[in-house]
Every structure is written in structure tokens, then in C-alpha cells.
PDB file of N, CA and C in Angstrom:
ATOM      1  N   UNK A   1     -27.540  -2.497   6.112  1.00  0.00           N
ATOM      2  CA  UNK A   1     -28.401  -1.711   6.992  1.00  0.00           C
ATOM      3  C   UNK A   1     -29.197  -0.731   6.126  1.00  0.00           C
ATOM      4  N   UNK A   2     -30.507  -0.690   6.045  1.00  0.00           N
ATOM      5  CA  UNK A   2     -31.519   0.155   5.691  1.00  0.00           C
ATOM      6  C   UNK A   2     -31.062   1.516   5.852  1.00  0.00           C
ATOM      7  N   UNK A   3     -30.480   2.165   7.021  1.00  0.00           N
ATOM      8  CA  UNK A   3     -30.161   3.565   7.061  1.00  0.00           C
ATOM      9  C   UNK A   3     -28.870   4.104   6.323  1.00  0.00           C
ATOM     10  N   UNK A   4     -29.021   4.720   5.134  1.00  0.00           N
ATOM     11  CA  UNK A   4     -27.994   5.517   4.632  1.00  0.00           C
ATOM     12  C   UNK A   4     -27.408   6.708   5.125  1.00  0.00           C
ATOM     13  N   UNK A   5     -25.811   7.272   5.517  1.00  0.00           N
ATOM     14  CA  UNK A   5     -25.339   8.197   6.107  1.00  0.00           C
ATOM     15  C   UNK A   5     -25.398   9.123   4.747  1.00  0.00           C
ATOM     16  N   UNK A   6     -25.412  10.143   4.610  1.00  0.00           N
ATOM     17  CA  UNK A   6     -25.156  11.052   3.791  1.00  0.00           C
ATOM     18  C   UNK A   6     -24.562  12.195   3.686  1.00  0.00           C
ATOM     19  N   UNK A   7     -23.395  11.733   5.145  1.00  0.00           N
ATOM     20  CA  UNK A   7     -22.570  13.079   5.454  1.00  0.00           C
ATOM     21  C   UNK A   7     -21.669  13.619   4.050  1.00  0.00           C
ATOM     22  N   UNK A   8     -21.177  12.770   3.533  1.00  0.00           N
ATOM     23  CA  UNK A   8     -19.971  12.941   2.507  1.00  0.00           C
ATOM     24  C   UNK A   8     -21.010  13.801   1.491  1.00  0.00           C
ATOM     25  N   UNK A   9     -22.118  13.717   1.167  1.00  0.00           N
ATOM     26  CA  UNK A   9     -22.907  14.523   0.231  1.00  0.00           C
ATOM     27  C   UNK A   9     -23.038  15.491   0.602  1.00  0.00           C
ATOM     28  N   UNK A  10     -23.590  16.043   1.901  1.00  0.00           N
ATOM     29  CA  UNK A  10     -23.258  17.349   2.157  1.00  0.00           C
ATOM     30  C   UNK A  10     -21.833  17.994   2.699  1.00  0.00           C
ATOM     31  N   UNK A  11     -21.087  17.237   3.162  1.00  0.00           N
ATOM     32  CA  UNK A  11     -19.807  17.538   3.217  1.00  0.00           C
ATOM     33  C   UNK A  11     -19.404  18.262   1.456  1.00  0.00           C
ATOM     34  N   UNK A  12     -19.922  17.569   0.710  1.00  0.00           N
ATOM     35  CA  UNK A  12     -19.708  18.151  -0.629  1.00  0.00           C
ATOM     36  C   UNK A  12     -20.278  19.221  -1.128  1.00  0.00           C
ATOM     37  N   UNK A  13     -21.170  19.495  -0.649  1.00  0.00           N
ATOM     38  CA  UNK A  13     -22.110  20.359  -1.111  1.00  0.00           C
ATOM     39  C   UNK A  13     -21.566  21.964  -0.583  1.00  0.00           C
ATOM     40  N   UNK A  14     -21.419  21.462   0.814  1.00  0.00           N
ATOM     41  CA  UNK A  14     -20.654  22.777   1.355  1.00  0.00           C
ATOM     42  C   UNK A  14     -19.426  23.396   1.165  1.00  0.00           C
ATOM     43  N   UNK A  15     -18.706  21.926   0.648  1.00  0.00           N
ATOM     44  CA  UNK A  15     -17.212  22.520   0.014  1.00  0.00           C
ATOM     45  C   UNK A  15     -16.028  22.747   1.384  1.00  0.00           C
ATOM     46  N   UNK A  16     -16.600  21.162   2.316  1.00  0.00           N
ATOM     47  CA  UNK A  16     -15.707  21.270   3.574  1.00  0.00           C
ATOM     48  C   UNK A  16     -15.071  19.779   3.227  1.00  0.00           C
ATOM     49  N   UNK A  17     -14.172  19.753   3.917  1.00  0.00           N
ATOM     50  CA  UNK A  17     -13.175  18.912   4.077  1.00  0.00           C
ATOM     51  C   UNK A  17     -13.383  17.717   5.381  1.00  0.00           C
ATOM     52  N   UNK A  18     -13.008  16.565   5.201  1.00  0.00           N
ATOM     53  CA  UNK A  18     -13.391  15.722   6.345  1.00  0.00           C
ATOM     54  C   UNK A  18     -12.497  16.444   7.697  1.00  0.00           C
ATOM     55  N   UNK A  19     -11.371  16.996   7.558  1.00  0.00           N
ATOM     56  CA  UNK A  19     -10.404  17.876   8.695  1.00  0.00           C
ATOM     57  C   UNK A  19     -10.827  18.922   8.726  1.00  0.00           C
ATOM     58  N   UNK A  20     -11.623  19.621   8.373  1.00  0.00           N
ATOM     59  CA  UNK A  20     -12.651  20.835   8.595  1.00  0.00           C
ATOM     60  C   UNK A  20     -13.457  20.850   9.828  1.00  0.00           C
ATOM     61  N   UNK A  21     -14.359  19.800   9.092  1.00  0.00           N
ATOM     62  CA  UNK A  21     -15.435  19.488  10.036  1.00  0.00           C
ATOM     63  C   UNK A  21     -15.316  18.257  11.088  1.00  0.00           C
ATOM     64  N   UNK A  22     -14.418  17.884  10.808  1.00  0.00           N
ATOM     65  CA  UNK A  22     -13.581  17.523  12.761  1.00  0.00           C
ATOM     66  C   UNK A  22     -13.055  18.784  13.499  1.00  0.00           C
ATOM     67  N   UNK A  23     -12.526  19.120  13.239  1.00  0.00           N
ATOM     68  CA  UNK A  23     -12.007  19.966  14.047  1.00  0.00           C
ATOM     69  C   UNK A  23     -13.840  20.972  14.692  1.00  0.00           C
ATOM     70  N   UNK A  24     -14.599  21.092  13.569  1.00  0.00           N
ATOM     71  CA  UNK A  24     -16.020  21.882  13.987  1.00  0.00           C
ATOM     72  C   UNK A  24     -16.368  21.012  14.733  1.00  0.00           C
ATOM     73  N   UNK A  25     -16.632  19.708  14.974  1.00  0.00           N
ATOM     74  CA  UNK A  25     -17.310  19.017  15.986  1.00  0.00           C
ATOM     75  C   UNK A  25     -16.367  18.053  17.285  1.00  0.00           C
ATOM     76  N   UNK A  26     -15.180  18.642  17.095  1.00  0.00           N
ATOM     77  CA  UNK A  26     -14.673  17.874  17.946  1.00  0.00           C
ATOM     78  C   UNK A  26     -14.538  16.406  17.716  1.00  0.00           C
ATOM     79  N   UNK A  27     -14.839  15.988  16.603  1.00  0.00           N
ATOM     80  CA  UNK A  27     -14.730  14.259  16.768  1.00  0.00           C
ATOM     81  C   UNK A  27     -13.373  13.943  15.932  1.00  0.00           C
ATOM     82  N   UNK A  28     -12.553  12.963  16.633  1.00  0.00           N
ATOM     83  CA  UNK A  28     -11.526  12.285  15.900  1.00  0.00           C
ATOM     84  C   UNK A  28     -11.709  12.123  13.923  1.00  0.00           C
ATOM     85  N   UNK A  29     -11.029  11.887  13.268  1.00  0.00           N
ATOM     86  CA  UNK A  29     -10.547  11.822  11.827  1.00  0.00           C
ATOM     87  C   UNK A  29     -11.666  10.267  11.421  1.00  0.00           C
ATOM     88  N   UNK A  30     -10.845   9.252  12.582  1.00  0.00           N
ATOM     89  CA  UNK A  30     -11.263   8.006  12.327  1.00  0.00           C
ATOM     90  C   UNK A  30     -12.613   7.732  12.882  1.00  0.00           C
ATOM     91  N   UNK A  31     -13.135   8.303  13.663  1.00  0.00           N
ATOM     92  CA  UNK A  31     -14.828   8.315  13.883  1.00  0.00           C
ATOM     93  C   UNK A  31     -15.812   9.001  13.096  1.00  0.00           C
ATOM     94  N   UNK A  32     -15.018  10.113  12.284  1.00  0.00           N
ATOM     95  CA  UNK A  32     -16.118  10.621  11.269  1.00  0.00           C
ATOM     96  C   UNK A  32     -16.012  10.056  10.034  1.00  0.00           C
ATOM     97  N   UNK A  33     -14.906   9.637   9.560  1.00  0.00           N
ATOM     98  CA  UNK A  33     -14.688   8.351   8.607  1.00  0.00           C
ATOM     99  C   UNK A  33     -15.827   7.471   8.556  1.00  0.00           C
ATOM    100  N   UNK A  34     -15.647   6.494   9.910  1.00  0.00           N
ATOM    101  CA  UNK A  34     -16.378   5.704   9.933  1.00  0.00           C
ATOM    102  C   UNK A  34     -18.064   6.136   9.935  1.00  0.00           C
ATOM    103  N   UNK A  35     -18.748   7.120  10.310  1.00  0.00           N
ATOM    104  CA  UNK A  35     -19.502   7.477  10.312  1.00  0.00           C
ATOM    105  C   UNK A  35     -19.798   8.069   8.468  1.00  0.00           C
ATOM    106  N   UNK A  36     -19.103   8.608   7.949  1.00  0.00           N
ATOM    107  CA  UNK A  36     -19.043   8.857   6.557  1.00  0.00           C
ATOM    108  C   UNK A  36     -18.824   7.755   6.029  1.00  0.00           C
ATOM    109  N   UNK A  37     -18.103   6.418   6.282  1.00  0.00           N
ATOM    110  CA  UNK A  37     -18.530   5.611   5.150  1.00  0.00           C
ATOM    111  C   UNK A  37     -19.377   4.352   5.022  1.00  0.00           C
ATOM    112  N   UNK A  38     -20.414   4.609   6.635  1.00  0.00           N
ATOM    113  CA  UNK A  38     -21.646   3.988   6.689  1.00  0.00           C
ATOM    114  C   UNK A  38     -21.165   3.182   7.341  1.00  0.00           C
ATOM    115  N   UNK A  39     -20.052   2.827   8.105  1.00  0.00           N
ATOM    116  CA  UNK A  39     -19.866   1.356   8.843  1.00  0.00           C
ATOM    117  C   UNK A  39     -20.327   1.400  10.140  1.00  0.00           C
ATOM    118  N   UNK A  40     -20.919   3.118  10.552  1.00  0.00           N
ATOM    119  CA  UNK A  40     -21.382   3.033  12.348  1.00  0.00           C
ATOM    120  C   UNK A  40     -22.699   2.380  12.664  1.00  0.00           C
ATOM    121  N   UNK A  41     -22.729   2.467  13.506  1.00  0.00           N
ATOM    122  CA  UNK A  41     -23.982   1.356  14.276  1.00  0.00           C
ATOM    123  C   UNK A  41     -24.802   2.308  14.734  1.00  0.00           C
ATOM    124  N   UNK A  42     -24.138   3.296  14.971  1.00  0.00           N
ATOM    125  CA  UNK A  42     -25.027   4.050  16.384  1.00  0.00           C
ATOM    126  C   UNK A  42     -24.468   5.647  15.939  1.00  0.00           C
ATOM    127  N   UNK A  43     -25.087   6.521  16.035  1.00  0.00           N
ATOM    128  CA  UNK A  43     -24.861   7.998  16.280  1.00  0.00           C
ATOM    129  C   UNK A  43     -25.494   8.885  17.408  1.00  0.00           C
ATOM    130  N   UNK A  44     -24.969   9.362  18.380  1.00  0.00           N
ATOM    131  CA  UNK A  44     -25.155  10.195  19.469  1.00  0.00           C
ATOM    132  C   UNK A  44     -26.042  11.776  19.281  1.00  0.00           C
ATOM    133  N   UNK A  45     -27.411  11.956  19.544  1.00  0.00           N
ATOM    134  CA  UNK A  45     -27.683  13.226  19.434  1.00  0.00           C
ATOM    135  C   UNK A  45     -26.799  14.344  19.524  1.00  0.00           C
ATOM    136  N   UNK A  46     -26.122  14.383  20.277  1.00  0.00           N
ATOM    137  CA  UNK A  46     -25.410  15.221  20.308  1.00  0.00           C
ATOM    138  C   UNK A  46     -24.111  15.569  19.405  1.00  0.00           C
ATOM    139  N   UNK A  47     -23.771  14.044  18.967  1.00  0.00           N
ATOM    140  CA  UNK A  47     -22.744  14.232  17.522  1.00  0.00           C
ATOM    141  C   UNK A  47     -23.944  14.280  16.239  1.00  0.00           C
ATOM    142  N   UNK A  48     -25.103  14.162  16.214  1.00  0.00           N
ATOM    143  CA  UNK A  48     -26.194  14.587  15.000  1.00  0.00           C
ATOM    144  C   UNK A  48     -25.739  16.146  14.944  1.00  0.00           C
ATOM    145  N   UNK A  49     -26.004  16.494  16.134  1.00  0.00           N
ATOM    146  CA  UNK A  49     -27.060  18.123  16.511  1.00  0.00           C
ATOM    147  C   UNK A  49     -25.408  18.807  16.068  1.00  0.00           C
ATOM    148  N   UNK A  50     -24.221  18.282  16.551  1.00  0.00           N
ATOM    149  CA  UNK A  50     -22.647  19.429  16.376  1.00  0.00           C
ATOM    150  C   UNK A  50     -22.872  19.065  14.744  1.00  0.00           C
ATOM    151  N   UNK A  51     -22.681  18.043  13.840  1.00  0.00           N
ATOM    152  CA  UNK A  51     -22.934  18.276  12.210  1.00  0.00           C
ATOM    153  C   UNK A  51     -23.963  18.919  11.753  1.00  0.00           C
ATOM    154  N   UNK A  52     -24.548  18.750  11.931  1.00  0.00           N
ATOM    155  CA  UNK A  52     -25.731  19.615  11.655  1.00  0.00           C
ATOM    156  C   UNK A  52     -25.779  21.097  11.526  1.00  0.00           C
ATOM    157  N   UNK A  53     -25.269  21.367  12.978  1.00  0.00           N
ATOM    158  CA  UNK A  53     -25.078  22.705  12.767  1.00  0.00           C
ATOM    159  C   UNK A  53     -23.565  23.212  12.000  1.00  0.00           C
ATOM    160  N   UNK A  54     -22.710  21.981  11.717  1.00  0.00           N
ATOM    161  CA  UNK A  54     -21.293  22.302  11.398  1.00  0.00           C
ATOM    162  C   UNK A  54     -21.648  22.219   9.625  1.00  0.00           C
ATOM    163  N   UNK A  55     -22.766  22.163   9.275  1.00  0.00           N
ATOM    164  CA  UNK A  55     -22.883  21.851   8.299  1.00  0.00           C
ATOM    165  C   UNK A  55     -24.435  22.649   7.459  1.00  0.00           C
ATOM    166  N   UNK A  56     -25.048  23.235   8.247  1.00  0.00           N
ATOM    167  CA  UNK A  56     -26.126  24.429   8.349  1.00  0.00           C
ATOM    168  C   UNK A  56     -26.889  23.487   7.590  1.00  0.00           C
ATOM    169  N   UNK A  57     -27.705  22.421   8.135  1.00  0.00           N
ATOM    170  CA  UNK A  57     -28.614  21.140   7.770  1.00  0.00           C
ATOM    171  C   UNK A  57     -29.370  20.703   8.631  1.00  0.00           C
ATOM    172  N   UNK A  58     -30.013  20.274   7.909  1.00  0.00           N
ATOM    173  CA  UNK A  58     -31.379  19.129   9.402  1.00  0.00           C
ATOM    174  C   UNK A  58     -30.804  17.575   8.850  1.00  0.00           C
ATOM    175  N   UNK A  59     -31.283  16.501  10.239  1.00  0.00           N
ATOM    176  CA  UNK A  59     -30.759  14.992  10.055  1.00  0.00           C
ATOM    177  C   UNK A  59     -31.542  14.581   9.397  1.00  0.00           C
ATOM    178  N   UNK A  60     -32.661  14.676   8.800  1.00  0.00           N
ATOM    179  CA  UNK A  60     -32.895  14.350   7.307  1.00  0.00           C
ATOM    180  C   UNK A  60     -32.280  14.864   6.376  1.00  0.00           C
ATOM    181  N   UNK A  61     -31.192  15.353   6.084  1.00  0.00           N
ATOM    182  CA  UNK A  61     -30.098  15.921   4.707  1.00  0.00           C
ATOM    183  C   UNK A  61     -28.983  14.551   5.473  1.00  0.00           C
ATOM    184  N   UNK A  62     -28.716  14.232   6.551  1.00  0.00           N
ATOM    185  CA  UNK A  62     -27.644  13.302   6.190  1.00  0.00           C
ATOM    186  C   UNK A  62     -27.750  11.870   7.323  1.00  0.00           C
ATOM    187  N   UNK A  63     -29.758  11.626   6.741  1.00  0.00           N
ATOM    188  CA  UNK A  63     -29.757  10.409   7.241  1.00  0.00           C
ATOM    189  C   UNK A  63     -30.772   9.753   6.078  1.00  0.00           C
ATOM    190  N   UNK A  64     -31.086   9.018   5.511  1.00  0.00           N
ATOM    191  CA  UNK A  64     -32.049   8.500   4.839  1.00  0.00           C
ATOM    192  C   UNK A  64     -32.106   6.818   5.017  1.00  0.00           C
ATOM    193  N   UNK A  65     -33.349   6.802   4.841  1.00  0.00           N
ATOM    194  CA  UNK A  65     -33.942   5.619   5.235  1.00  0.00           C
ATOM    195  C   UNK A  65     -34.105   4.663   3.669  1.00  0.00           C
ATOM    196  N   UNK A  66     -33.356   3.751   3.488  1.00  0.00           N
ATOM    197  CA  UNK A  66     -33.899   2.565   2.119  1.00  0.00           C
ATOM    198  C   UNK A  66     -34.123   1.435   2.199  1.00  0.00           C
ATOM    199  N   UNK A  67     -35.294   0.566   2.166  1.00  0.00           N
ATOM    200  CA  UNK A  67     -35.774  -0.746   2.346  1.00  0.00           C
ATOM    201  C   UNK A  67     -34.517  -1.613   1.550  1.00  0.00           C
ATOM    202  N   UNK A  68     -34.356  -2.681   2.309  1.00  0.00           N
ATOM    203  CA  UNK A  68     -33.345  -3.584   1.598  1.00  0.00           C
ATOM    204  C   UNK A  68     -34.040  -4.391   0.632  1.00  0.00           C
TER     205      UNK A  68
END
């Protein structure tokens, strides 16, 4: 898939933990996983907009676009 996740980069950057920032957005361990290691299909505005702010970023810092 053309769209790269780039949560784990700013997850790094900020110096949070994947059990950090679950607990900040409310989402299960194994859904932000999967969302961190690029296997989701789909992401919900509203799970964009809770990282985002759990993470003081815009969804261009942890979405990028690369031609295959």
C-alpha cells in the first residue's frame, strides 16, 4: 500500500511509549500495533484527530504518501 503510517516515528520523537499513548487515546494495545506497523486498512477521523493531539502533530507527521 502506497500510504506509509508513521506513528512509531513520532511516537519516538516524543519519547512515548506504545502503553502511553493507548491509554491517551483510548484504543486497545493490539489496534495501535496494528496501526503502527502499517497492516491497517482504514483509520477513523476521530482515532487521527485523539493521536494527533496525543502526540502534539498534524496527519501529515504520521501519514505519508509513496508511489509503489
Amino acid at each position: 500500500m502506497p500510504i506509509i503510517v508513521n506513528v512509531d516515528v513520532m511516537m519516538a520523537k516524543r519519547k512515548m511509549s506504545l502503553n502511553e499513548l493507548s491509554e491517551k487515546v483510548d484504543l486497545t494495545l493490539a489496534n495501535l500495533s496494528i496501526l503502527k506497523t502499517g497492516k491497517a486498512k482504514a483509520i477513523r477521523f476521530s482515532t487521527l484527530d485523539a493521536i494527533c493531539k496525543a502526540l502534539n502533530c498534524q496527519p501529515g507527521d504520521l501519514l505519508e504518501y509513496q508511489e509503489e
